[in-house]
C-alpha atoms as a PDB file:
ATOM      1  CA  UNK A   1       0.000   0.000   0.000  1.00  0.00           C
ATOM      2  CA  UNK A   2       0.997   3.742  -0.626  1.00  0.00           C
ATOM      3  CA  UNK A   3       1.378   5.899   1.769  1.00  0.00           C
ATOM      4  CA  UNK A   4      -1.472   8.676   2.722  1.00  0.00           C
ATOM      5  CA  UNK A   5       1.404  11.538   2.651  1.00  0.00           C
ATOM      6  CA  UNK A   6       4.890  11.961   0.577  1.00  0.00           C
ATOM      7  CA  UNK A   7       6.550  11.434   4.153  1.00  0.00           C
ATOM      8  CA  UNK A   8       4.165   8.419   4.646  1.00  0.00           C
ATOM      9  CA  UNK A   9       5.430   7.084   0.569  1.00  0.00           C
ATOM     10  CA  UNK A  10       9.316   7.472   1.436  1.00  0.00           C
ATOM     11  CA  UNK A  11       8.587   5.312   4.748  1.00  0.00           C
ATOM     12  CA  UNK A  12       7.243   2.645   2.969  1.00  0.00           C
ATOM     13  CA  UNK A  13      10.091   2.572   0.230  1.00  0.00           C
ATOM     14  CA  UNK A  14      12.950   2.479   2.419  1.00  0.00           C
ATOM     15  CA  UNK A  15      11.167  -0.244   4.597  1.00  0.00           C
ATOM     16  CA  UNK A  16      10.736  -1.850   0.955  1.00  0.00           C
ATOM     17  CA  UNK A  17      14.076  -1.460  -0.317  1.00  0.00           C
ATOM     18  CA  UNK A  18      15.761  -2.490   2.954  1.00  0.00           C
ATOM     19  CA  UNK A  19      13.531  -5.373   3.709  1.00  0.00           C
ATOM     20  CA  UNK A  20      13.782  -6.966  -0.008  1.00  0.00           C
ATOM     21  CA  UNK A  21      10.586  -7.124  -0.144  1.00  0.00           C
ATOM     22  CA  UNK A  22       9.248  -7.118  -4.258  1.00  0.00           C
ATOM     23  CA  UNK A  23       5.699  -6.989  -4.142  1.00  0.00           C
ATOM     24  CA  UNK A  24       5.750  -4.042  -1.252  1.00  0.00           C
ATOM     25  CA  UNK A  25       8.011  -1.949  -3.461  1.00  0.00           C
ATOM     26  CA  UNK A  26       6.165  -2.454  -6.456  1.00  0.00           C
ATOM     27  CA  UNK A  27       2.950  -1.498  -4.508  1.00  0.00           C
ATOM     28  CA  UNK A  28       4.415   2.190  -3.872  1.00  0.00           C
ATOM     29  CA  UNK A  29       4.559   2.830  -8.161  1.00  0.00           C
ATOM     30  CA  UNK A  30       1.486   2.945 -10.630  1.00  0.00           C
ATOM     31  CA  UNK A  31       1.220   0.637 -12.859  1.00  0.00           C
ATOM     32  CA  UNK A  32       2.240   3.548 -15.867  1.00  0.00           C
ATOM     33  CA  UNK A  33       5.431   4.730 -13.822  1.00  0.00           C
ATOM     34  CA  UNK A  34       8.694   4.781 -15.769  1.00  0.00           C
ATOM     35  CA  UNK A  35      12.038   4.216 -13.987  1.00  0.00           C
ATOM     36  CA  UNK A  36      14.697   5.536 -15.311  1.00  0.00           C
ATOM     37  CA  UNK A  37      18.623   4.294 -14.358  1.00  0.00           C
ATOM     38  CA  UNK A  38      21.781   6.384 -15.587  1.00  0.00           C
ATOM     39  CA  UNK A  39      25.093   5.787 -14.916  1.00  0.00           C
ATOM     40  CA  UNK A  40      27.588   7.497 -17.097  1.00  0.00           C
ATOM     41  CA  UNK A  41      26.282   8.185 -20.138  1.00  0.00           C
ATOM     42  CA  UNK A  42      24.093   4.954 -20.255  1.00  0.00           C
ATOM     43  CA  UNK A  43      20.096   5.221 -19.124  1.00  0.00           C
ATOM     44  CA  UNK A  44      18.181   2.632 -19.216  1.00  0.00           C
ATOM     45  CA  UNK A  45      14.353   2.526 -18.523  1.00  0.00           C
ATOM     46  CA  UNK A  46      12.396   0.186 -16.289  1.00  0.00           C
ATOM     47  CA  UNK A  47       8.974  -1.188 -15.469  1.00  0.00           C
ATOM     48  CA  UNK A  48       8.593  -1.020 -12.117  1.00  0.00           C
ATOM     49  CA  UNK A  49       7.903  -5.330 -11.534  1.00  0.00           C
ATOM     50  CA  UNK A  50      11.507  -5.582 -13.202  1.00  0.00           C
ATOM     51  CA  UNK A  51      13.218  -3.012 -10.896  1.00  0.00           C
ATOM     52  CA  UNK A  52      11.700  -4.355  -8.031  1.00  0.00           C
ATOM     53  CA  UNK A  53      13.079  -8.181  -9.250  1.00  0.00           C
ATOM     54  CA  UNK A  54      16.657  -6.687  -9.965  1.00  0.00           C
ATOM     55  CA  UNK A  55      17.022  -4.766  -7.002  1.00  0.00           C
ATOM     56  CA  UNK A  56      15.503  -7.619  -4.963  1.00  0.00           C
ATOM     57  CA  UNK A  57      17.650 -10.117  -6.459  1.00  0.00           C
ATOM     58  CA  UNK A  58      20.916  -7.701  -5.313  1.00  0.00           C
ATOM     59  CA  UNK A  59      20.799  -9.743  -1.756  1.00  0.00           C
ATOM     60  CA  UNK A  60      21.532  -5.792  -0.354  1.00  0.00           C
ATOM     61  CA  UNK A  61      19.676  -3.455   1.198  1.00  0.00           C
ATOM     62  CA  UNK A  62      19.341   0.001  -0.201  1.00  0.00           C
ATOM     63  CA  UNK A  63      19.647   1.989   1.888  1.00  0.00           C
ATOM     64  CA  UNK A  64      18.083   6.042   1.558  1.00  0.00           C
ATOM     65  CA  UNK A  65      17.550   9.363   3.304  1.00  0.00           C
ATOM     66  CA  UNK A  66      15.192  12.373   2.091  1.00  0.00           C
ATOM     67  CA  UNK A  67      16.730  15.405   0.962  1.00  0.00           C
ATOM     68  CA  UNK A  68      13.741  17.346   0.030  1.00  0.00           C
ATOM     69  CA  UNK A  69       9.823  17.077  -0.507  1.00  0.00           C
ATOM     70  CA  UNK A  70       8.301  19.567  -2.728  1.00  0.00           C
ATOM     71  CA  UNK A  71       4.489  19.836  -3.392  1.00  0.00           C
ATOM     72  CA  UNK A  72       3.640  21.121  -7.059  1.00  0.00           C
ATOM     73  CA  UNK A  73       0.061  21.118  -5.829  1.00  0.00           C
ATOM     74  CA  UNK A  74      -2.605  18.987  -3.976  1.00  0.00           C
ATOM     75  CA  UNK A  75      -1.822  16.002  -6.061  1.00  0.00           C
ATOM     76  CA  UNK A  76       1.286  16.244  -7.796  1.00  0.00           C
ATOM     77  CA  UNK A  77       4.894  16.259  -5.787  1.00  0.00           C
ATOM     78  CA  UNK A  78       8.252  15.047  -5.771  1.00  0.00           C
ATOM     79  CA  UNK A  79      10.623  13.652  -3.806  1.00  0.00           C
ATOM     80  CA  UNK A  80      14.735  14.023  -4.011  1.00  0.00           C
ATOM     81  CA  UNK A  81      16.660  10.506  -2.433  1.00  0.00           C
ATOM     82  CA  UNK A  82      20.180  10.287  -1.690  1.00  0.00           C
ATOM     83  CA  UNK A  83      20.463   6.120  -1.962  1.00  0.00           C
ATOM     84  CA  UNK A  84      23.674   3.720  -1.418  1.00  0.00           C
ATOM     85  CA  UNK A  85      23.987   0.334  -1.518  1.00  0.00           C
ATOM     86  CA  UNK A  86      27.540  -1.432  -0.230  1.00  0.00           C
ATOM     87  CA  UNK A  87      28.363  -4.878   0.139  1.00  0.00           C
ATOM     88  CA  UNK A  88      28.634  -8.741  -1.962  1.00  0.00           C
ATOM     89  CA  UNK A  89      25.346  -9.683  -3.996  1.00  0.00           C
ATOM     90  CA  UNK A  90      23.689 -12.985  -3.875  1.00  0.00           C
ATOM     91  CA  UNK A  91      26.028 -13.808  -7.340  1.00  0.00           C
ATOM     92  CA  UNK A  92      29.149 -12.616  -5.555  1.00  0.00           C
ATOM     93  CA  UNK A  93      30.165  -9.197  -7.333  1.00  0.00           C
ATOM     94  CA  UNK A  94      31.233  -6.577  -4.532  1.00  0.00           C
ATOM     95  CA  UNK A  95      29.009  -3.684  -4.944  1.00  0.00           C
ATOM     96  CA  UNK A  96      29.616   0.234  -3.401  1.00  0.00           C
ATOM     97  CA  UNK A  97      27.222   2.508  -5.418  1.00  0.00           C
ATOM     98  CA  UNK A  98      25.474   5.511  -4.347  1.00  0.00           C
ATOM     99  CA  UNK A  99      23.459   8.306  -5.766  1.00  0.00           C
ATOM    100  CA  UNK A 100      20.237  10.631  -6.123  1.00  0.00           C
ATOM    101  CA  UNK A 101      16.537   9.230  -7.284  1.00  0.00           C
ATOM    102  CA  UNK A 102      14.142  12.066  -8.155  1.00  0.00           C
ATOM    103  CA  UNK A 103      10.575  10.470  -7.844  1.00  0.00           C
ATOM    104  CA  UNK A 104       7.663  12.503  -9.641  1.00  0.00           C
ATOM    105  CA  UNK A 105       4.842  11.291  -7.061  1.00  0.00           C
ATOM    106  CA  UNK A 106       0.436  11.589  -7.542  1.00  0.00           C
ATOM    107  CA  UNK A 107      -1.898  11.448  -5.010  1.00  0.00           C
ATOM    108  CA  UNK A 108      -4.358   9.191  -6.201  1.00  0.00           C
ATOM    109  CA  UNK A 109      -7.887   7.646  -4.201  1.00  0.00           C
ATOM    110  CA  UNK A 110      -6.219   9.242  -1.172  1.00  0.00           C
ATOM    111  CA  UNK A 111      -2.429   7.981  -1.368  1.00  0.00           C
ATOM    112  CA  UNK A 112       0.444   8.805  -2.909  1.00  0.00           C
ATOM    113  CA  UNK A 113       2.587   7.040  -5.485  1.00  0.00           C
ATOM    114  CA  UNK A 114       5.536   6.932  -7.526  1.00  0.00           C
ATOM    115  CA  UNK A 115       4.683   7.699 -11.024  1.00  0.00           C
ATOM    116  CA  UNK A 116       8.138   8.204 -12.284  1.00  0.00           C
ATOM    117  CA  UNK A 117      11.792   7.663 -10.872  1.00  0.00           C
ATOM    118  CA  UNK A 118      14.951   8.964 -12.133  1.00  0.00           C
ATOM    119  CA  UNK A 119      17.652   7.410 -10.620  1.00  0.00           C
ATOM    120  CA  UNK A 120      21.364   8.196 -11.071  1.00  0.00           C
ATOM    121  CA  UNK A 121      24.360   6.656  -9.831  1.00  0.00           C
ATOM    122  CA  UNK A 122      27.727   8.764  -8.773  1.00  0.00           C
ATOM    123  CA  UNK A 123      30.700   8.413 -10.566  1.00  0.00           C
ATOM    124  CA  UNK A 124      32.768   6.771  -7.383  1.00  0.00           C
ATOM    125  CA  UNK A 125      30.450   3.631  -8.268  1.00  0.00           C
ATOM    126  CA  UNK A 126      32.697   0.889  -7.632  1.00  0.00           C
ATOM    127  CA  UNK A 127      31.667  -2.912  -8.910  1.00  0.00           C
ATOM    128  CA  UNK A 128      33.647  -5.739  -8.732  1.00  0.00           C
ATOM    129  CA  UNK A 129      33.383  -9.544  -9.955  1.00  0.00           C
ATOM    130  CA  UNK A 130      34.635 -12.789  -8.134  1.00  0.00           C
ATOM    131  CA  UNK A 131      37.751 -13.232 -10.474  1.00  0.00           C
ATOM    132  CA  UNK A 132      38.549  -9.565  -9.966  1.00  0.00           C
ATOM    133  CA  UNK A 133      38.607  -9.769  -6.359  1.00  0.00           C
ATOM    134  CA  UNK A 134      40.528 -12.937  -6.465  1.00  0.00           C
ATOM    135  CA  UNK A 135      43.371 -11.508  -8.211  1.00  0.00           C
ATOM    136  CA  UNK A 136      41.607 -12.324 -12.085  1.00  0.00           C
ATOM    137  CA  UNK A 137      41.181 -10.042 -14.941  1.00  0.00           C
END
């Protein structure tokens, strides 16, 4: 479920994102939403199911803090993340990313939702693979 406020929504996501928890996080988009990933140069665009499946299937919990709510009006706002993530995933690539996720948010029958992320990832990302960390190439 969604929450009934924007401070309500970013509760629920970062007990989503750091519980691992698929269908919960997917529960906090619309069905329309768009997320958008870019690191670099690259962007890539997601449902939100798939997101939800990748960054479930990380093994890590993201972890996130709000750095600002802003209301456009009684049913349109948005929400500014800083996010990081640090540790091995379930396939065993060493993971330190972090980074900023703008979420364009709608009330809608009385809660609110994400109806669009844009997520980007800072250019200290660090990502490592088994054979690197054991000495491969």
């Amino acid at each position: 479920m969604a929450g009934r406020s924007l401070e309500g929504l970013c509760a629920a996501l970062e007990l989503a994102l750091g519980s691992g928890d698929a269908d919960a996080l997917c529960s906090l988009y619309l069905p329309t939403a768009v997320i958008a990933l870019g690191v670099g140069d690259a962007r890539l665009e997601s449902t939100p199911e798939a997101a939800a499946v990748d960054r479930v299937r990380l093994g890590l919990p993201i972890e996130l803090s709000v750095r600002r709510l802003d209301w456009a009006d009684d049913v349109h706002g948005e929400v500014v993340l800083a996010w990081s993530l640090s540790g091995l995933t379930t396939d065993g690539t060493e993971l330190d990313l972090a980074g900023e996720a703008v979420l364009e948010c709608t009330l809608l029958g009385g809660d609110w939702y994400v109806a669009a992320e844009e997520v980007r990832c800072d250019e200290r990302a660090r990502l490592r693979g088994r054979s690197q960390a054991a000495g491969g190439r």
